[in-house]
PDB file of N, CA and C in Angstrom:
ATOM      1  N   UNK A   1     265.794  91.292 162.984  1.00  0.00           N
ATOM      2  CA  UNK A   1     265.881  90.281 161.933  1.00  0.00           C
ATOM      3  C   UNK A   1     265.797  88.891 162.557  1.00  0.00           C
ATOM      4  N   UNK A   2     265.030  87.916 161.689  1.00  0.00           N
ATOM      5  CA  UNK A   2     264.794  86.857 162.668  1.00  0.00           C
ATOM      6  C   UNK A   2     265.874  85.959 161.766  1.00  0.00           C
ATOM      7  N   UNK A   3     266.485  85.182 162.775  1.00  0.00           N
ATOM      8  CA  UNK A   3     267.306  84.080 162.262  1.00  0.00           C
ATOM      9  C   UNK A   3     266.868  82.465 162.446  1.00  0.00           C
ATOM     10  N   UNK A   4     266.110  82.277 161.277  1.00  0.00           N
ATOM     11  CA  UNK A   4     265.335  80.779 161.309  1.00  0.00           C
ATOM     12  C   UNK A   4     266.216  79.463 161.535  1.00  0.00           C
ATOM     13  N   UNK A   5     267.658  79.244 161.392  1.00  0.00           N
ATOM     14  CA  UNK A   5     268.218  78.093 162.016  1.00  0.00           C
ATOM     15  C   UNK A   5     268.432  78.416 163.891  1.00  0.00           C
ATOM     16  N   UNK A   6     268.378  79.392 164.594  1.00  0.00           N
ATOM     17  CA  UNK A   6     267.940  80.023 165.728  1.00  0.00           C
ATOM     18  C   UNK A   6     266.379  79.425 166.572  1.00  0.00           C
ATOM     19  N   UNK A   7     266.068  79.756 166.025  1.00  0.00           N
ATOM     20  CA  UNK A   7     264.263  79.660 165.739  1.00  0.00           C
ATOM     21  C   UNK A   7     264.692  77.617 165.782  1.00  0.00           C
ATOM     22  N   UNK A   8     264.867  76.975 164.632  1.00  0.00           N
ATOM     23  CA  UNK A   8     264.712  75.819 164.180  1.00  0.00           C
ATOM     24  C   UNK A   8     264.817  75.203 165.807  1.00  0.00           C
ATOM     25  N   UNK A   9     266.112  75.398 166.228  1.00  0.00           N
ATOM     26  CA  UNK A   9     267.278  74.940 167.160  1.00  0.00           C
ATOM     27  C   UNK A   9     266.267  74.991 168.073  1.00  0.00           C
ATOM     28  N   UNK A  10     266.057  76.174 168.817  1.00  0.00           N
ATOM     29  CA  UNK A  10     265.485  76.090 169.781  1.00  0.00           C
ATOM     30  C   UNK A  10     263.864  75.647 169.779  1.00  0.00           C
ATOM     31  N   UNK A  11     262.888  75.418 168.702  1.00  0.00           N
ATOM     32  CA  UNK A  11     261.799  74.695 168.608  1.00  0.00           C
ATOM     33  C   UNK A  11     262.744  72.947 168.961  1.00  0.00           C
ATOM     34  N   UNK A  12     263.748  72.202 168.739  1.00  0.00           N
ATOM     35  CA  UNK A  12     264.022  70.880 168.707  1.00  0.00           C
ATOM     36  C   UNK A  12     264.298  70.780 169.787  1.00  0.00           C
ATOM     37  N   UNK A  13     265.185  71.667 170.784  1.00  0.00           N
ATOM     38  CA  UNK A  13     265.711  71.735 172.098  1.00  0.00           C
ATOM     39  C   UNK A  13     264.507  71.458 172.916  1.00  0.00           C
ATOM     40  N   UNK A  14     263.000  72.515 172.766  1.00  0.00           N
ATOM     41  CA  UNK A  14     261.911  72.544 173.698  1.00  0.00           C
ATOM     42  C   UNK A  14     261.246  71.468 173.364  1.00  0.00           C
ATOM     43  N   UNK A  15     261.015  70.502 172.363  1.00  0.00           N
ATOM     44  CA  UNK A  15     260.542  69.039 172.007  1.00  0.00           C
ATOM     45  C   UNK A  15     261.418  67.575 172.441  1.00  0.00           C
ATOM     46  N   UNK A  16     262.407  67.942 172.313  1.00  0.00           N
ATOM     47  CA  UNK A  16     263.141  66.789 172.905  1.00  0.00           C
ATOM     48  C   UNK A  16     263.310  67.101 175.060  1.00  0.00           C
ATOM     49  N   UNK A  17     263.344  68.295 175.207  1.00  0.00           N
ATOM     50  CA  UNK A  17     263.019  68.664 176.729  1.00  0.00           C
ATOM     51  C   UNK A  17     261.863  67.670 177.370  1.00  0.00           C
ATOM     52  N   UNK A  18     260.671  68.128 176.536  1.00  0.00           N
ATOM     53  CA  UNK A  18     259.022  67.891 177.051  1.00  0.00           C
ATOM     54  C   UNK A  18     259.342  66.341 176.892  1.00  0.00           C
ATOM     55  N   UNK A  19     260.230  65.828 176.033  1.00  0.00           N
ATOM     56  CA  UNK A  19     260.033  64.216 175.756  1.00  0.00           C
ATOM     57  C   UNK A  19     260.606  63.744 176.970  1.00  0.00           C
ATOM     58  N   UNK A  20     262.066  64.375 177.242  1.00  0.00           N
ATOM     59  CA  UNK A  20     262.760  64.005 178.824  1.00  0.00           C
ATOM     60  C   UNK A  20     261.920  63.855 179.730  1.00  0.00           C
ATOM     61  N   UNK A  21     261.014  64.862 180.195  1.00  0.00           N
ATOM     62  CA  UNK A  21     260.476  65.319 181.253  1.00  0.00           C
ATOM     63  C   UNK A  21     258.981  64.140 181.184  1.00  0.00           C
ATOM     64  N   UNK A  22     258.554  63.792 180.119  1.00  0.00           N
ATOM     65  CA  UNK A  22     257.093  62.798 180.049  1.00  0.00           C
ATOM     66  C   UNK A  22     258.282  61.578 180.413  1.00  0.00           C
ATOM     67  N   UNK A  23     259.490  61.391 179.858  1.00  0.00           N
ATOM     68  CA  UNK A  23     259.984  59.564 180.550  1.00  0.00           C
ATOM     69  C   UNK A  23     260.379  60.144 181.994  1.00  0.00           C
ATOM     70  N   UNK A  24     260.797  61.236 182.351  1.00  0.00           N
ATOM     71  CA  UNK A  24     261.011  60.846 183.886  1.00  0.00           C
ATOM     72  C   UNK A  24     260.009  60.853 184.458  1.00  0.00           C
ATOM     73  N   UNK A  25     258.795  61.554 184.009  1.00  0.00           N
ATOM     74  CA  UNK A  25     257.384  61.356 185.083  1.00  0.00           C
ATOM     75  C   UNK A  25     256.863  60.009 184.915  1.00  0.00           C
ATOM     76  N   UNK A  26     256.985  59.461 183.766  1.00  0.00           N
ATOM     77  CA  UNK A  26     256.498  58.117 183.371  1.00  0.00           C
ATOM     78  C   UNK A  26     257.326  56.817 184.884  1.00  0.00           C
ATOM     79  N   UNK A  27     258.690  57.381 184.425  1.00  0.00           N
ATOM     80  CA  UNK A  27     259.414  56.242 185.316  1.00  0.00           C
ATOM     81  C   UNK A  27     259.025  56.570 186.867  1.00  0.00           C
ATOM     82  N   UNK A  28     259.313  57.630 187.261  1.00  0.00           N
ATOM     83  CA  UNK A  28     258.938  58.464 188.947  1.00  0.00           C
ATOM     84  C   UNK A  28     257.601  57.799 189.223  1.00  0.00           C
ATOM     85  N   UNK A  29     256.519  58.331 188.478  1.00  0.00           N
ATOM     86  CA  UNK A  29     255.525  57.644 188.956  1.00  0.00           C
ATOM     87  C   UNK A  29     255.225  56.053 188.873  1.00  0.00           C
ATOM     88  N   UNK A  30     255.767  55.466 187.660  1.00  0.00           N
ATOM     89  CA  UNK A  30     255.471  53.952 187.968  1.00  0.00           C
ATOM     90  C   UNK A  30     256.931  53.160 189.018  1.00  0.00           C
ATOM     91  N   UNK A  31     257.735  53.976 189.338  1.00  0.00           N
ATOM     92  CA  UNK A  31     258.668  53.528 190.638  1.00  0.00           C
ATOM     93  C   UNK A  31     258.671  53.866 192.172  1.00  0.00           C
ATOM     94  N   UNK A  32     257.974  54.932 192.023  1.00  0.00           N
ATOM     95  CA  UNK A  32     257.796  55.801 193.364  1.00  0.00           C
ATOM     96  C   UNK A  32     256.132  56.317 194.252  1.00  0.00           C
ATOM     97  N   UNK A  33     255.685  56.510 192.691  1.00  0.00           N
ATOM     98  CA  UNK A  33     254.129  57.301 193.556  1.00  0.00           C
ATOM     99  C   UNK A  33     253.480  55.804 194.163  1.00  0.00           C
ATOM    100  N   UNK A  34     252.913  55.456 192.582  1.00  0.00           N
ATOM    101  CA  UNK A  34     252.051  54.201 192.298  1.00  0.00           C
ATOM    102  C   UNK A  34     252.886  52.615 191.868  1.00  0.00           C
ATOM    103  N   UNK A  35     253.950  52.813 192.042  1.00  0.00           N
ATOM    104  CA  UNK A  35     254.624  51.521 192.017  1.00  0.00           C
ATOM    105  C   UNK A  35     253.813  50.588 191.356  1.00  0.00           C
ATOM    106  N   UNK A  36     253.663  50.296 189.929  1.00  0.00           N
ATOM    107  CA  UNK A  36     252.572  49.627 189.263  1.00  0.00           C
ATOM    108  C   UNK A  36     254.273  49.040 188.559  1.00  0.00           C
ATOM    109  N   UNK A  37     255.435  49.282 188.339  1.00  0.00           N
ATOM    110  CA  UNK A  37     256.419  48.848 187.655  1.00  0.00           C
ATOM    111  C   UNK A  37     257.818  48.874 188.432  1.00  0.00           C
ATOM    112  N   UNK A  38     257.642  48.599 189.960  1.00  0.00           N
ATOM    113  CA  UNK A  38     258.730  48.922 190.443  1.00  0.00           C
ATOM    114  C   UNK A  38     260.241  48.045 190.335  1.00  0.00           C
ATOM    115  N   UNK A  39     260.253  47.205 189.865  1.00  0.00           N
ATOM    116  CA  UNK A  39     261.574  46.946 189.084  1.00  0.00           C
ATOM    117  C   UNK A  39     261.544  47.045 187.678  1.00  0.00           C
ATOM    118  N   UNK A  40     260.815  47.864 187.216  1.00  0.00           N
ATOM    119  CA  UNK A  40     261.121  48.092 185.671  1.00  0.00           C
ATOM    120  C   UNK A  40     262.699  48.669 185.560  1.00  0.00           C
ATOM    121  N   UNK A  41     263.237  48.297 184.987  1.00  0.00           N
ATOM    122  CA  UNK A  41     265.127  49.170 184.941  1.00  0.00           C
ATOM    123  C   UNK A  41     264.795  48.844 183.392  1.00  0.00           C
ATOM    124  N   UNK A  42     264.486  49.734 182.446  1.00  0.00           N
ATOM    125  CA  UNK A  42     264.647  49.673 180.794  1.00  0.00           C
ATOM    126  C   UNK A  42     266.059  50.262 180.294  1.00  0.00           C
ATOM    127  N   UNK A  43     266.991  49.489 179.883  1.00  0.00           N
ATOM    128  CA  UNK A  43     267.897  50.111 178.917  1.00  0.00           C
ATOM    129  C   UNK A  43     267.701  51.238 177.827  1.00  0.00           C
ATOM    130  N   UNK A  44     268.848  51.900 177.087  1.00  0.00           N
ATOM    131  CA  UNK A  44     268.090  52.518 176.760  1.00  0.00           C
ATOM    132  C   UNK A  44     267.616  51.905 174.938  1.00  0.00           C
ATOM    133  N   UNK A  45     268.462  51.163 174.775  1.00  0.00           N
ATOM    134  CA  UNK A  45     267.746  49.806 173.682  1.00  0.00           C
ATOM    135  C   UNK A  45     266.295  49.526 174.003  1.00  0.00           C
ATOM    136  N   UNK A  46     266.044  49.395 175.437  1.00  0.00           N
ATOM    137  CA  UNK A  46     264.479  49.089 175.364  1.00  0.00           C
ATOM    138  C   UNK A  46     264.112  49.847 175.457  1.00  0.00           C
ATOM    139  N   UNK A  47     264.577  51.016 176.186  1.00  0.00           N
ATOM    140  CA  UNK A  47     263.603  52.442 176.239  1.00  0.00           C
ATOM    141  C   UNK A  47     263.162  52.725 174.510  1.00  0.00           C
ATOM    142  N   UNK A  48     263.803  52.825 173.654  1.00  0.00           N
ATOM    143  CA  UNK A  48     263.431  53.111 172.364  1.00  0.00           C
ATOM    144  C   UNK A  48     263.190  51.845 171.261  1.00  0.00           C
ATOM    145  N   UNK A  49     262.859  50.685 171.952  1.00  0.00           N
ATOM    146  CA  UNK A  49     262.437  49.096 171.031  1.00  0.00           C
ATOM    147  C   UNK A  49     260.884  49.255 171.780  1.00  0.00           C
ATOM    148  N   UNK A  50     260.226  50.371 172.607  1.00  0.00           N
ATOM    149  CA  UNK A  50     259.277  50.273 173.481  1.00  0.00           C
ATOM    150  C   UNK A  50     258.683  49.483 174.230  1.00  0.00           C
ATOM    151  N   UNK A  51     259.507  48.884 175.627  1.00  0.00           N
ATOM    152  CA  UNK A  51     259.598  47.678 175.782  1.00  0.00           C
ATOM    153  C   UNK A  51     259.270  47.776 176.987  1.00  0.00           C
ATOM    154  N   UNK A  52     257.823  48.741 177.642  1.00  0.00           N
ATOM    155  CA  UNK A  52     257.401  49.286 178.511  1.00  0.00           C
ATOM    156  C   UNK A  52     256.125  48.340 179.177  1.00  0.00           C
ATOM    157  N   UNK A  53     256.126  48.004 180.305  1.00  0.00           N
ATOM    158  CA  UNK A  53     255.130  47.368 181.152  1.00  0.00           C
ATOM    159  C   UNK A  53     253.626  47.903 181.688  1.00  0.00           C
ATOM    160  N   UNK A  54     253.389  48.256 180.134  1.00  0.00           N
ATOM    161  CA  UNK A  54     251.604  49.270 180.751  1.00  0.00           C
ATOM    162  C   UNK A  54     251.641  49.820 179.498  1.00  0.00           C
ATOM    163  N   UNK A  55     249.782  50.141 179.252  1.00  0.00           N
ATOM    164  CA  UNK A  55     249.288  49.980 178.172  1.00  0.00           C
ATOM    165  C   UNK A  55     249.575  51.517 177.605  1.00  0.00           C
ATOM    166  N   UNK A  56     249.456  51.343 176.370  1.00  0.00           N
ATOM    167  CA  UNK A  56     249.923  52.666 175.450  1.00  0.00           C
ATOM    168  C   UNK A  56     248.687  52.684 174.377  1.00  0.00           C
ATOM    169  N   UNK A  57     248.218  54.026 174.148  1.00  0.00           N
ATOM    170  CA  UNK A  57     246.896  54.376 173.607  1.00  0.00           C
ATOM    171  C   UNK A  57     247.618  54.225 172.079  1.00  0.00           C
ATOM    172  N   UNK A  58     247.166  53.834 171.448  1.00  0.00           N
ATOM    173  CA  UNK A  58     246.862  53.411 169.558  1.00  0.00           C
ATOM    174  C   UNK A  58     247.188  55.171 168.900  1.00  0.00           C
ATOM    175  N   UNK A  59     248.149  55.498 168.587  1.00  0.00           N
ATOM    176  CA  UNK A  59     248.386  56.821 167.781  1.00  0.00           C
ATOM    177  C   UNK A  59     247.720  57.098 167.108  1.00  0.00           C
ATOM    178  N   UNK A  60     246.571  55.998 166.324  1.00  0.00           N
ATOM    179  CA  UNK A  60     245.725  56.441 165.561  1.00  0.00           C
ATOM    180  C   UNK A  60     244.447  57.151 166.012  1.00  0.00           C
ATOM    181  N   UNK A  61     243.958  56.599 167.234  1.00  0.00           N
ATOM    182  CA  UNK A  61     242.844  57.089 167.943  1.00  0.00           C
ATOM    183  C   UNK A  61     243.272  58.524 168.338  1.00  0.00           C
ATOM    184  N   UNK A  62     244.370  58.828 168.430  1.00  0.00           N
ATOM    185  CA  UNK A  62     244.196  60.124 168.969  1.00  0.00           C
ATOM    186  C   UNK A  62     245.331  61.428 168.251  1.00  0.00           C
ATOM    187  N   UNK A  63     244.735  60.740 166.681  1.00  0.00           N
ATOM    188  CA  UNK A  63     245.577  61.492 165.622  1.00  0.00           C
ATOM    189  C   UNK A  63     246.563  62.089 166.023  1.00  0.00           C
ATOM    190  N   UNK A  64     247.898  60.821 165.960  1.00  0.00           N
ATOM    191  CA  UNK A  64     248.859  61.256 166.524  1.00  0.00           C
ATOM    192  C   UNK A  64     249.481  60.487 165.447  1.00  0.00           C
ATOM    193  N   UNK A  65     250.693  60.323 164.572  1.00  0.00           N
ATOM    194  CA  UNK A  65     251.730  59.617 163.943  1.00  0.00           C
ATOM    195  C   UNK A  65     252.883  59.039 164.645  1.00  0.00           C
ATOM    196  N   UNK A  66     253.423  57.897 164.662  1.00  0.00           N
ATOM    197  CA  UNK A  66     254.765  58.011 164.773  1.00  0.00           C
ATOM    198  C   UNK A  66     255.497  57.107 163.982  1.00  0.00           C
ATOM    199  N   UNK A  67     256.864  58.280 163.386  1.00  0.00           N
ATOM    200  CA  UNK A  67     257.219  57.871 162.269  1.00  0.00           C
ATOM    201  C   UNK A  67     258.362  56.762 162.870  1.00  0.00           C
ATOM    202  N   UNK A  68     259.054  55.776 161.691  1.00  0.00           N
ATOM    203  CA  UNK A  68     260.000  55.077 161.567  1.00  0.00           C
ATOM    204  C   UNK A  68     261.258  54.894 162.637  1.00  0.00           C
ATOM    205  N   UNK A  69     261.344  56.278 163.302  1.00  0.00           N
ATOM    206  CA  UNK A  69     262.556  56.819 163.939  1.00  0.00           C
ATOM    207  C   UNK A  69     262.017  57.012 165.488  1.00  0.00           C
ATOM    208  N   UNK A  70     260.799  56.750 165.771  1.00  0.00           N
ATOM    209  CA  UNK A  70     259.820  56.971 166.563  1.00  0.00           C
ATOM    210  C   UNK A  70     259.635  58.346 167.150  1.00  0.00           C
ATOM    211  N   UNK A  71     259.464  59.096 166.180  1.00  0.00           N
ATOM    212  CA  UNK A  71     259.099  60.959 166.808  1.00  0.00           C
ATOM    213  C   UNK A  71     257.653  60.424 166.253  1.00  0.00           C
ATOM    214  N   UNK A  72     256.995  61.585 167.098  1.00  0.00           N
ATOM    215  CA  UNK A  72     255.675  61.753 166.748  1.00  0.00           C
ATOM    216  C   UNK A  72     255.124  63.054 165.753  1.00  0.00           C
ATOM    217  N   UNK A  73     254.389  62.877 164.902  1.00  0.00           N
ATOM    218  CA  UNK A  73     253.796  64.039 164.125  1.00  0.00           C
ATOM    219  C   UNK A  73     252.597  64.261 164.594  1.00  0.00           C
ATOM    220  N   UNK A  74     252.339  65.875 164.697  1.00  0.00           N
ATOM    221  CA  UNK A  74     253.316  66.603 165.049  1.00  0.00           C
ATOM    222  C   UNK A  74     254.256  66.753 165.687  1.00  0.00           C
ATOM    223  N   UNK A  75     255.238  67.029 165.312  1.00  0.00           N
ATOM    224  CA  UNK A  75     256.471  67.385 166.317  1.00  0.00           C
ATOM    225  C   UNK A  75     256.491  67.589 167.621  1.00  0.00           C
ATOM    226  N   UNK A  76     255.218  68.513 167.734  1.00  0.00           N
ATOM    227  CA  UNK A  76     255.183  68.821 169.124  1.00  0.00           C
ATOM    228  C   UNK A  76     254.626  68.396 169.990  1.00  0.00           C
ATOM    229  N   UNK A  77     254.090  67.029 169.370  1.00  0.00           N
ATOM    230  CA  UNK A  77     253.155  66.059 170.275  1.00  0.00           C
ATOM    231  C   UNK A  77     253.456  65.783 171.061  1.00  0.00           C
ATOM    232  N   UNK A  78     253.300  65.629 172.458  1.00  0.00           N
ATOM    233  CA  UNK A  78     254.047  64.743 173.469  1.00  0.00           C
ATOM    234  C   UNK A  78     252.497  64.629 174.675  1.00  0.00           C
ATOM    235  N   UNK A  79     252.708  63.234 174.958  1.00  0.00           N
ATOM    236  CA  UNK A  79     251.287  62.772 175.631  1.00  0.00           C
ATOM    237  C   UNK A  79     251.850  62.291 176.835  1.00  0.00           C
ATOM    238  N   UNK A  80     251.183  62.259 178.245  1.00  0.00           N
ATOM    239  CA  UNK A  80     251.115  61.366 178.940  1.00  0.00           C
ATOM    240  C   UNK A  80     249.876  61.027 179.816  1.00  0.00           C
ATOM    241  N   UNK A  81     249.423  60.022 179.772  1.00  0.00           N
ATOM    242  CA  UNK A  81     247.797  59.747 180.702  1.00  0.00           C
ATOM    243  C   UNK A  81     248.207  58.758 181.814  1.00  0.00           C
ATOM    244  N   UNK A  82     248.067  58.633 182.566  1.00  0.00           N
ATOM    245  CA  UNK A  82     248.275  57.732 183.899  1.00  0.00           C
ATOM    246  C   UNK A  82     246.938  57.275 184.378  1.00  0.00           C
ATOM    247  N   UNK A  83     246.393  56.203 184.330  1.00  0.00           N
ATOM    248  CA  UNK A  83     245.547  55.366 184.924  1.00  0.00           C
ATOM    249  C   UNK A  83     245.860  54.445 185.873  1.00  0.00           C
ATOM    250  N   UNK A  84     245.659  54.112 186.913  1.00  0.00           N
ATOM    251  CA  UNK A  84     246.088  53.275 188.236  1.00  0.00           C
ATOM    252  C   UNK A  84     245.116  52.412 188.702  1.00  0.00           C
ATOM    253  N   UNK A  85     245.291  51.327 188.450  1.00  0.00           N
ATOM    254  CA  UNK A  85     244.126  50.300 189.108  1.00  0.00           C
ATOM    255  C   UNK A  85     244.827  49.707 190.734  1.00  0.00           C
ATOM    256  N   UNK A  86     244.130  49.430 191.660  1.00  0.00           N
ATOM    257  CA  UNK A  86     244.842  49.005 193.075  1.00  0.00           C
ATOM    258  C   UNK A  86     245.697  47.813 192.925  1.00  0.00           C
ATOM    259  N   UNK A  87     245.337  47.057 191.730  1.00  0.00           N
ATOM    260  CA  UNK A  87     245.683  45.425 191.349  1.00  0.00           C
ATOM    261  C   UNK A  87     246.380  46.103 190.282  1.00  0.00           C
TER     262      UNK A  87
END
């Protein structure tokens, strides 16, 4: 028998995970690999006012939503692209 608040729980657990894991690669690599932001220190007020030092692709171009609360639709969206210029 399947138990759908079970099910619910653990679909929100594995979406908010993948979201952890895209800001620590986000921060690791712009502090450590490619240092393109190495004193970036974002609160977490700015972490979620998006108050990030490097460019972010238009949600619309790549039919992606994000609502009011800033999740993305689909739910299970989660993006990250890294481009590195030497400058």
């Amino acid at each position: 028998e399947s138990n759908d608040y079970s099910s619910i729980i653990l679909k929100l657990l594995g979406d908010h995970l993948a979201e952890v894991c895209v800001q620590y690669l986000y921060e690791y690599i712009g502090q450590e690999l490619w240092i393109y932001v190495p004193n970036e220190n974002l609160s977490i007020k700015d972490l979620l006012s998006i108050k990030y030092q490097d460019i972010r692709l238009v949600a619309e171009a790549i039919e992606i939503e994000v609502t009011e609360s800033l999740a993305m639709q689909p739910s299970s969206a989660v993006s990250g692209l890294y481009i590195v210029h030497p400058e």
